[in-house]
Structure formats: C-alpha cells, structure tokens
Protein backbone atom coordinates (compact mmCIF):
# COMPACT_ATOMS: atom_id res chain seq x y z
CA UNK A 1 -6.28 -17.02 -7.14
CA UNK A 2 -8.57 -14.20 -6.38
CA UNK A 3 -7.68 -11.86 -3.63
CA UNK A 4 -10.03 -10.82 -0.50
CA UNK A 5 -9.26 -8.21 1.18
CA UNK A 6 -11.44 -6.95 4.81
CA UNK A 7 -12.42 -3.57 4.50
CA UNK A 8 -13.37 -1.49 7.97
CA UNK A 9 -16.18 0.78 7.86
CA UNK A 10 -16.08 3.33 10.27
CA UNK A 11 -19.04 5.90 9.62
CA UNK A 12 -21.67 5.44 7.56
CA UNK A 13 -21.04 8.33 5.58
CA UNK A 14 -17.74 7.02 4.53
CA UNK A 15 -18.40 3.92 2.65
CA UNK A 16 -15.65 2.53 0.22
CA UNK A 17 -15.39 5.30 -2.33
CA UNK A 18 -16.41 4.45 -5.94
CA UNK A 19 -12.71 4.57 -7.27
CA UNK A 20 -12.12 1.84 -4.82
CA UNK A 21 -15.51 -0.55 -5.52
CA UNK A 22 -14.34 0.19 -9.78
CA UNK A 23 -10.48 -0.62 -9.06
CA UNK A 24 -11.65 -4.04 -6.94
CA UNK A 25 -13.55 -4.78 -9.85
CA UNK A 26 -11.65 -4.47 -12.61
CA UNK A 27 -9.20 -5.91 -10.26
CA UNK A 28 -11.16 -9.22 -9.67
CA UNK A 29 -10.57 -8.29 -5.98
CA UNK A 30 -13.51 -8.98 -3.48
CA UNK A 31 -14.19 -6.71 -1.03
CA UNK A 32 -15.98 -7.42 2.55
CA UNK A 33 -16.96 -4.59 4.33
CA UNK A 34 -17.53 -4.42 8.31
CA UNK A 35 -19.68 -1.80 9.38
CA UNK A 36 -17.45 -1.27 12.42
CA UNK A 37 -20.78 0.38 14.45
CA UNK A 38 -22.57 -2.43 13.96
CA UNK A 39 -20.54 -5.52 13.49
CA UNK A 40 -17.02 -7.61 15.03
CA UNK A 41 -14.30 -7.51 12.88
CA UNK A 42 -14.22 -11.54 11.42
CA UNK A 43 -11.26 -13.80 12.12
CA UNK A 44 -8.63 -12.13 9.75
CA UNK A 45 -7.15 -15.71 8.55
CA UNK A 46 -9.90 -15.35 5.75
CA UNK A 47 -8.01 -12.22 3.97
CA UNK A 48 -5.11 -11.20 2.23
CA UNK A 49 -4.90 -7.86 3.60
CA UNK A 50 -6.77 -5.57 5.86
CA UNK A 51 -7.83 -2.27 4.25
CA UNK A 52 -9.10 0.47 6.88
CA UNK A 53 -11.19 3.42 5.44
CA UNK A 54 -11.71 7.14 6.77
CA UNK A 55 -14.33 8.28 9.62
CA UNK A 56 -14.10 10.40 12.43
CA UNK A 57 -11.29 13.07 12.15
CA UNK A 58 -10.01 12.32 15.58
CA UNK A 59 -9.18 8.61 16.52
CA UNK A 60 -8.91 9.30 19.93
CA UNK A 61 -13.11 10.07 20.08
CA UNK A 62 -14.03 6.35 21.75
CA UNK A 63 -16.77 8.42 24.00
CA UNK A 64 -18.50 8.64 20.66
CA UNK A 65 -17.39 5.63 18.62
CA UNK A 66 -16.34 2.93 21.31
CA UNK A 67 -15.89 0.61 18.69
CA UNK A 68 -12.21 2.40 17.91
CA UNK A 69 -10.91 0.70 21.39
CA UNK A 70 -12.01 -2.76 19.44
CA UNK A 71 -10.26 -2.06 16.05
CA UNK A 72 -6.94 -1.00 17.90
CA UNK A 73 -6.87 -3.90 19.63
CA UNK A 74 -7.79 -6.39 16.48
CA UNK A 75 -5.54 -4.10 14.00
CA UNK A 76 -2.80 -4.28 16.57
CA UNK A 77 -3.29 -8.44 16.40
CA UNK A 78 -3.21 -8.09 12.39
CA UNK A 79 -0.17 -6.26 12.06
CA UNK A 80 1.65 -8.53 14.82
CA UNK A 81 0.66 -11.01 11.85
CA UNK A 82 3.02 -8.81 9.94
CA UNK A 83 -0.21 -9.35 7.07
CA UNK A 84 -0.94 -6.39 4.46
CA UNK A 85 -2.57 -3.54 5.82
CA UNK A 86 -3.49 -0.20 3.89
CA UNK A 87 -5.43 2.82 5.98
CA UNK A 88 -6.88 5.96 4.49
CA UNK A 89 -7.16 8.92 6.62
CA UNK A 90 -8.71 7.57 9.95
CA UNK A 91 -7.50 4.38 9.16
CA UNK A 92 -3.83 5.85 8.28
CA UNK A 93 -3.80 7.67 11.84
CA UNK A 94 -4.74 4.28 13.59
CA UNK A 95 -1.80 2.69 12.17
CA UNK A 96 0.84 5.25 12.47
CA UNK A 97 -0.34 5.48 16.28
CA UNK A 98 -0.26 1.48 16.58
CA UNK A 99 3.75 1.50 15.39
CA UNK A 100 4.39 4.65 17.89
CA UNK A 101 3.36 7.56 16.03
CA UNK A 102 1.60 10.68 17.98
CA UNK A 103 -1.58 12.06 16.37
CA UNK A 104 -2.79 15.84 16.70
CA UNK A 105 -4.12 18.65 15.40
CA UNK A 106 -2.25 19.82 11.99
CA UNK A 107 -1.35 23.08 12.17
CA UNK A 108 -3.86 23.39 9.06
CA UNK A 109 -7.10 21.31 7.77
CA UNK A 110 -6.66 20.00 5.09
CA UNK A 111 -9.99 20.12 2.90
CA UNK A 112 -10.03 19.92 -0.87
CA UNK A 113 -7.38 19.38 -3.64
CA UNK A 114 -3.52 19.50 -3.04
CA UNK A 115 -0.25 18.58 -4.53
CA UNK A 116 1.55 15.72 -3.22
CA UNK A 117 5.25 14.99 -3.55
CA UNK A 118 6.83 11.68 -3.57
CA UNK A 119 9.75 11.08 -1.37
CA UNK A 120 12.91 9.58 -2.68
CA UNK A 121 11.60 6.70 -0.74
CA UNK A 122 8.15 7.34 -2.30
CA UNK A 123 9.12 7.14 -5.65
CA UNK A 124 11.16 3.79 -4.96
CA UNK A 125 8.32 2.34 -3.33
CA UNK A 126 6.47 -0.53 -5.28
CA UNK A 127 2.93 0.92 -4.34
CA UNK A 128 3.96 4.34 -6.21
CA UNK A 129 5.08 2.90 -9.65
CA UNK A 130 4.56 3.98 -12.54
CA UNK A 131 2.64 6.89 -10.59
CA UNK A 132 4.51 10.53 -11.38
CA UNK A 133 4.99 13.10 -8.54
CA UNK A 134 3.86 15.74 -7.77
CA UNK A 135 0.34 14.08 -8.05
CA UNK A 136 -3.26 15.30 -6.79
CA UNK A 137 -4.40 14.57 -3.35
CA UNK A 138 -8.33 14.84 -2.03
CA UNK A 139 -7.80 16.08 1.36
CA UNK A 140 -10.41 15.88 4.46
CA UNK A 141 -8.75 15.85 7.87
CA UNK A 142 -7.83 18.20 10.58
CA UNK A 143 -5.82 15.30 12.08
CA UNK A 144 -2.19 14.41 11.00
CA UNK A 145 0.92 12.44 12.39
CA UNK A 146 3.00 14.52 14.82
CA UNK A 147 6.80 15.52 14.78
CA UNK A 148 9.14 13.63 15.00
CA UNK A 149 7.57 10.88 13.10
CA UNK A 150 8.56 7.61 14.40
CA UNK A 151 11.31 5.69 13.98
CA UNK A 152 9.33 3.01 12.74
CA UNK A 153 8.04 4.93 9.93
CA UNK A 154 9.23 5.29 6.29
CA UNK A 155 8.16 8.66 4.95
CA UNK A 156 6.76 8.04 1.21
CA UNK A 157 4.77 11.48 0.39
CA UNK A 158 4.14 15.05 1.47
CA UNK A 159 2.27 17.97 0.61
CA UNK A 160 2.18 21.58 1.71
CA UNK A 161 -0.27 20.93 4.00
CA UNK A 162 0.66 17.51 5.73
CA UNK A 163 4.01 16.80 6.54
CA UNK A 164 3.20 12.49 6.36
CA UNK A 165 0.75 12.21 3.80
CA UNK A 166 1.87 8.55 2.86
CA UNK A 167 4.30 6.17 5.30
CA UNK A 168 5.00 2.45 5.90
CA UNK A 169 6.83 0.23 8.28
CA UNK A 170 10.32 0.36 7.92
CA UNK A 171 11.56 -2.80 6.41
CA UNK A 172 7.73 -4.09 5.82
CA UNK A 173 6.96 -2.27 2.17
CA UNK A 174 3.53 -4.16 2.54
CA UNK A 175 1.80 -2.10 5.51
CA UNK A 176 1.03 1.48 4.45
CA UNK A 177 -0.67 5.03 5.43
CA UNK A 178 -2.32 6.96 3.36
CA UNK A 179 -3.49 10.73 5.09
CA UNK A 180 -5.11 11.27 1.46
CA UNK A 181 -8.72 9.76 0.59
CA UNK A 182 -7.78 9.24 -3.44
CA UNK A 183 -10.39 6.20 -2.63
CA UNK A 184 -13.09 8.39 -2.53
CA UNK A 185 -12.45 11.50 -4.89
CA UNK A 186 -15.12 10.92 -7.20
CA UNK A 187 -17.31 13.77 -7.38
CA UNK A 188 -20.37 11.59 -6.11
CA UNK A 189 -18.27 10.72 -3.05
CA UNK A 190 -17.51 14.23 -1.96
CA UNK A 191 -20.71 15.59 -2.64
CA UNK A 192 -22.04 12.94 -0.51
CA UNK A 193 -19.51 13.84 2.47
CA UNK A 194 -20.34 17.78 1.68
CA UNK A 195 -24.23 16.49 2.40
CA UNK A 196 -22.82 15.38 5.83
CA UNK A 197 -20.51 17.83 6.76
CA UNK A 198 -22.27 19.28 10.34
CA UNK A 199 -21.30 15.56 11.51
CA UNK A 200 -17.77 15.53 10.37
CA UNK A 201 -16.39 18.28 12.61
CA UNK A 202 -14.82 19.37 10.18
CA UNK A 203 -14.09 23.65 9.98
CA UNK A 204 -15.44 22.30 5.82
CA UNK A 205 -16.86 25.24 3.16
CA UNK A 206 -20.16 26.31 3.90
CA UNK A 207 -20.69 29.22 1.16
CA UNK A 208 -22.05 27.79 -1.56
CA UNK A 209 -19.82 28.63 -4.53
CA UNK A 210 -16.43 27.15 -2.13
CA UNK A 211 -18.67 24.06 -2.19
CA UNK A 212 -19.04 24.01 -6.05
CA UNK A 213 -15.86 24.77 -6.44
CA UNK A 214 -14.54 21.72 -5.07
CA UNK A 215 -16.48 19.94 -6.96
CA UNK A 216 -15.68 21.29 -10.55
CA UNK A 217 -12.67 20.52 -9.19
CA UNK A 218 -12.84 17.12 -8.74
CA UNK A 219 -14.74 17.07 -11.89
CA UNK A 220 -11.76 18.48 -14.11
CA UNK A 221 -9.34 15.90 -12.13
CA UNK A 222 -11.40 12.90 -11.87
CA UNK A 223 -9.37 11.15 -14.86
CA UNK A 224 -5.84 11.74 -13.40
CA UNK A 225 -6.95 10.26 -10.00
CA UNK A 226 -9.58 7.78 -11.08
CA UNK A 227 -6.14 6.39 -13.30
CA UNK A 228 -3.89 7.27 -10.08
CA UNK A 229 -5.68 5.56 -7.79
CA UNK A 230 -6.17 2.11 -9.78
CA UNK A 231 -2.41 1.78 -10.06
CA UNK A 232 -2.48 2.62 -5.74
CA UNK A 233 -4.92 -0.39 -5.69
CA UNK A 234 -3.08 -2.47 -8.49
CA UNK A 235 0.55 -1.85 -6.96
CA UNK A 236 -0.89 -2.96 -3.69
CA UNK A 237 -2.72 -5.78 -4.76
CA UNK A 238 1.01 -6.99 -6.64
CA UNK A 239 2.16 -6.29 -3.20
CA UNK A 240 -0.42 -8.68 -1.27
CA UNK A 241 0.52 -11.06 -3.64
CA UNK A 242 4.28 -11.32 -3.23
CA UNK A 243 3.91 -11.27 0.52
CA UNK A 244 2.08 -14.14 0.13
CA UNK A 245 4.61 -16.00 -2.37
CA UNK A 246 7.51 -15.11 0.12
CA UNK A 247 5.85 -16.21 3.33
C-alpha cells in the first residue's frame, strides 16, 4: 500500500526541497502539501505521518505568522495520536517545544555546510542505517533547542555548531527532529533561499564570493547528501510502516 504523508508549508520560500519531491518519488510516497498561510491543516486520519518543513527561524514569531498558534495546537493533537511525525528546522523546534523542550538563540548561526556526528543512540537508531557518521549537514537557523534538553528527548546527532541537531521521543523511535535541512540541499534550493535572504532574518552571507562559495559547495556534496538523504526518507518511510503493522 502506498504511503501519504501531510507535509506543512510554512513560508513560501521554503517549499519541499527537491531531494525530498525525488526521494517521495522514487519512493512511491505521495506528498500533500498545506500552505500553512493560506490553508487548515486537513483531518490527519488521511496520513501515515505528518512531515513539518522549515520557515521562520523563530517559532515563537505568531505576530507575523499567526498561523504557528494553529499548527501547535493541531501538531500537539497528532502527536497525542502517538502517529509519525518528522520536522526539519522550524518544524524540528515546534516539536521539541511541544514534548517540553526550550527554544533560543544558539550561541552561533548556523548557515552553510557542517559535520554531523551520530550519537551512540544515533547510530542505533533505525532512521540512521546504513548512513555513516560523521555525515554533512546544510545548516540555516539561528534557533536551536536549549540546555538541558528534555527529558523526553533522545539525543541522535550533533555538530559543532548545534548541540541537538537530530532527537526523538524517548521510547517512540517513530517521531523525530531534524535541526538540519538535508531536504533541501540541492544547489537549486539554496540558491533559491540565498534569493530570499532579507526575509529570513537570518545574519546569511551577503559578499558575493561567501555566497558562491556555498554553493560550489553544495555542488561538490550534492551526491553524498542527495544518497544521504534518500536513506533519511527510506528509513523513515520503513518506520511509518512498522508503526502501522504494530498498532
């Protein structure tokens, strides 16, 4: 049986990222995708799992994006489902705050290419296998999880830059953060957020060879995390479907 899975738009600069339309397709996973700014969130008993994407670096900004107070509350209802769930970036943050995480400033942004290190944990997680540490993370927040991370939270990577660059629930393997936007590291997908960088608030490269350089960059990587991230979205789609066979 084919999977569904809901996907929450938050911006509309930050659309799924190609890696992640390619891995659904080879995949045979169907995507829908809420434009969160312009649409409800559907009843989620018509999905496997819930898959929230990036947007503004700060969660807490409902002056400017009221819709946030709208996808706590209907994330917080999915998860009390104890259904899959995987965030990137804004979408990680959300979900580490809804199990009792505190979200902040990190003491660094975190904007281009870094090396990410599985945790013991990590690398006995089923969404990491096969997958060798350290591996390359696309980085493009100012935002991270606070210490002490919660209790409820099961550390899975980390980086020199982010101390909780990958967590789930304790005891449920099947609801997951990702701080790291592997989903959209092709090079068309970060040009495209470099084109709308005065909206990100984001402290991002404006000379133009920094700018270039990130993208050679992800140029010279885009094999290792184009074949990264489809194992991610594979590993998680053998996930979905376990949950399903054990519920």
């Amino acid at each position: 049986m084919a999977l569904c899975f809901l996907v929450l738009q938050h911006v509309p600069w930050e659309p799924p990222g190609l890696l992640l339309l390619q891995g659904a397709r080879q995949l045979g996973i169907e995507l829908q995708v809420v434009r969160m700014w312009e649409q409800a969130p559907p009843d989620p008993a018509d999905f496997d799992a819930l898959i929230l994407l990036s947007g503004p670096d700060n969660g807490t900004w409902e002056q400017d994006y009221p819709f946030l107070g709208l996808e706590r509350r209907y994330l917080m209802a999915w998860l009390s489902l104890d259904r899959p769930c995987l965030g990137f970036g804004l979408g990680h943050q959300l979900m580490a705050q809804a199990v009792g995480a505190t979200i902040g400033p990190n003491f660094l942004p975190g904007i281009g290419f870094v090396e990410g290190h599985l945790t013991h944990d990590g690398r006995n997680h089923p969404l990491f296998a096969t997958i060798d540490t350290p591996l390359a993370l696309f980085k493009f927040h100012s935002q991270s999880v606070q210490s002490p991370v919660s209790p409820n939270m099961l550390l899975l990577a980390t980086s020199s830059q982010c101390v909780v660059e990958a967590f789930c629930v304790k005891g449920r393997p099947h609801i997951i953060g990702l701080q790291f936007d592997n989903h959209a590291a092709h090079p068309c997908d970060i040009e495209h957020r470099l084109q709308h960088r005065d909206q990100m608030r984001l402290p991002l490269p404006s000379r133009a060879n920094r700018i270039e350089s990130l993208l050679d960059e992800a140029m010279r990587c885009q094999r290792t995390l184009a074949d990264d991230f489809f194992r991610i979205l594979q590993n998680f789609s053998g996930l979905v479907t376990r949950w399903y066979q054990t519920t």
